[in-house]
Each structure stands twice: as C-alpha cells, then as structure tokens.
C-alpha atoms as a PDB file:
ATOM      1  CA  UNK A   1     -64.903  76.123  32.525  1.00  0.00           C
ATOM      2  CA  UNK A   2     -65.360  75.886  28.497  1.00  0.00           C
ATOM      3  CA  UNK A   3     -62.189  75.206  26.856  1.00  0.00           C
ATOM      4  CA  UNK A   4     -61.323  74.221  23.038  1.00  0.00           C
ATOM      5  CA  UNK A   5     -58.389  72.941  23.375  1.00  0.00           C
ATOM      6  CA  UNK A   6     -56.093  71.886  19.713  1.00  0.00           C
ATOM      7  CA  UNK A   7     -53.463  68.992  19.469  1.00  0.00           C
ATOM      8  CA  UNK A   8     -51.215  68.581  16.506  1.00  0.00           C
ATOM      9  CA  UNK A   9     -49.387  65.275  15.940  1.00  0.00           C
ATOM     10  CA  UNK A  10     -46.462  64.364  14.668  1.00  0.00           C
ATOM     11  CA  UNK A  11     -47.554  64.365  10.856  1.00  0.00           C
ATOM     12  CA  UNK A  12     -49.385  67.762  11.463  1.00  0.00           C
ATOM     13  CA  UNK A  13     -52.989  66.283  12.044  1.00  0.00           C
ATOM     14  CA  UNK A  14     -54.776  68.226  14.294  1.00  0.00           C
ATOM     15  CA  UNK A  15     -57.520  67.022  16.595  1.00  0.00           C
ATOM     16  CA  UNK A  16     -60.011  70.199  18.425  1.00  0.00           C
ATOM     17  CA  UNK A  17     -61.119  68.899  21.309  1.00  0.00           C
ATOM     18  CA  UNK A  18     -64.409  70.954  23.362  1.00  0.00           C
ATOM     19  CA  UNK A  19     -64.694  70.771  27.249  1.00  0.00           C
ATOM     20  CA  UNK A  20     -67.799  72.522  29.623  1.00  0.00           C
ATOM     21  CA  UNK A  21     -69.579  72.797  26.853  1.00  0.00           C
ATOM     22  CA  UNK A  22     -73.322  71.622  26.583  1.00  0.00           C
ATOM     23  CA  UNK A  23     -75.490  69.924  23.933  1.00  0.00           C
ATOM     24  CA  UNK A  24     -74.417  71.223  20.408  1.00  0.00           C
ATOM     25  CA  UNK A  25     -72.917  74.302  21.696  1.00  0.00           C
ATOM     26  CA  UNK A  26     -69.711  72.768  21.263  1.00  0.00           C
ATOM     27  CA  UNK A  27     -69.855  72.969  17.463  1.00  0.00           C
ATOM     28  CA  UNK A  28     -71.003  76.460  17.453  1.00  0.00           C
ATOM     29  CA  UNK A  29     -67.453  77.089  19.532  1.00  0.00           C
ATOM     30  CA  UNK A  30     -64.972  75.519  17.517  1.00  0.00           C
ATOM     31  CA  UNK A  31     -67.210  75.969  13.879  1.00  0.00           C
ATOM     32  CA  UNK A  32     -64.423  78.847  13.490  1.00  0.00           C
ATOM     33  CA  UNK A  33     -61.485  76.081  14.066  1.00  0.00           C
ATOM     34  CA  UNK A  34     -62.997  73.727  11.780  1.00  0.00           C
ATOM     35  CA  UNK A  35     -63.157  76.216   8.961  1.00  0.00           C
ATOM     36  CA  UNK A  36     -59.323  77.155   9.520  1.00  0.00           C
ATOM     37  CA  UNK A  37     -58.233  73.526   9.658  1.00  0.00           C
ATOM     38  CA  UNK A  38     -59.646  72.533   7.026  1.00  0.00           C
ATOM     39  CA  UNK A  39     -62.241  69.184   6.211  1.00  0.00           C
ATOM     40  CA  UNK A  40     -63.444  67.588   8.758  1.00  0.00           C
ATOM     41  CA  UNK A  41     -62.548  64.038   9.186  1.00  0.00           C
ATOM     42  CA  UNK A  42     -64.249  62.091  12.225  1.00  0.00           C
ATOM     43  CA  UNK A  43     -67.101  63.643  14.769  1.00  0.00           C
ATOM     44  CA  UNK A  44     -67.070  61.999  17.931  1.00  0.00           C
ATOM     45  CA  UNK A  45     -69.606  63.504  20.616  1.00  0.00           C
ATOM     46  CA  UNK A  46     -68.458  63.206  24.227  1.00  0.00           C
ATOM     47  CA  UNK A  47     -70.676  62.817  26.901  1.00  0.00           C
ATOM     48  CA  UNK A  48     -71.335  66.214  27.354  1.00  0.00           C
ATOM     49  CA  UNK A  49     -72.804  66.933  23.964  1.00  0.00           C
ATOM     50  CA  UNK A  50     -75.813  64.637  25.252  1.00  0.00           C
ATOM     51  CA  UNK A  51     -76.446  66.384  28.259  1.00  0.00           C
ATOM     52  CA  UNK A  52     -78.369  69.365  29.258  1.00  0.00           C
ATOM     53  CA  UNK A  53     -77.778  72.638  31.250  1.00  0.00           C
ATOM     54  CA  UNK A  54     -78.784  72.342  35.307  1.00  0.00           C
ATOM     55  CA  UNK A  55     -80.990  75.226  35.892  1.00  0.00           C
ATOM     56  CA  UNK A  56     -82.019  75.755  39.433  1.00  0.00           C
ATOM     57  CA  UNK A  57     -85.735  77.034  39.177  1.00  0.00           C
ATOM     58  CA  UNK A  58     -87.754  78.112  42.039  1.00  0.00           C
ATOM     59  CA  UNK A  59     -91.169  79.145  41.848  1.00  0.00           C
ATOM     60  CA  UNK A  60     -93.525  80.451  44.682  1.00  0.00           C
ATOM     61  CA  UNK A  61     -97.200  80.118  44.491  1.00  0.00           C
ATOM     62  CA  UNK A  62     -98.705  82.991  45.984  1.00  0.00           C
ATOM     63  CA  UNK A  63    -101.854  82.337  48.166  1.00  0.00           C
ATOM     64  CA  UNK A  64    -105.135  84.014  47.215  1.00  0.00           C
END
C-alpha cells in the first residue's frame, strides 16, 4: 500500500515520510507536500527508492 505519511514535532518541523512507493515515484507523490511545507531541508532515500517494480512476464513461443 503507498502511503505519505507527515509528522510534526514539537517545534513545528515537519518530516514527509513515502512508503510502497518505487524508484523516484516517491518524489512525484509528495512534490505537492514539499511545495506546501516549504524548503526542503535533508533528502534521505529509503530502500525502496533503489528498487524496482516486480513484473511477472510470461511469454509463449509459438511453434511453427
């Protein structure tokens, strides 16, 4: 499940933090966010941002 989820601290610093989400489609989700909050401080790619989507091909050859 993709989920952006915010937490605000006790001084009002908010961190956005992206789950299920793959490669740099993270930063197209919470690009939105980013503009409302204001700057950008830190950028810290989880392990998810370096992977890549699973896609279960199957391909027949056909005889002839």
């Amino acid at each position: 499940m993709k989920t952006i989820e915010i937490i605000v601290d006790n001084k009002g610093e908010c961190t956005a933090q992206t789950k299920g989400f793959m490669g740099t489609a993270c930063r197209d989700a919470s690009k939105f966010i980013e503009r409302a909050l204001g700057v950008v401080q830190s950028d810290t790619p989880t392990a998810e941002a370096y992977g890549t989507a699973v896609i279960d091909q199957r391909l027949h050859q056909s005889e002839g």
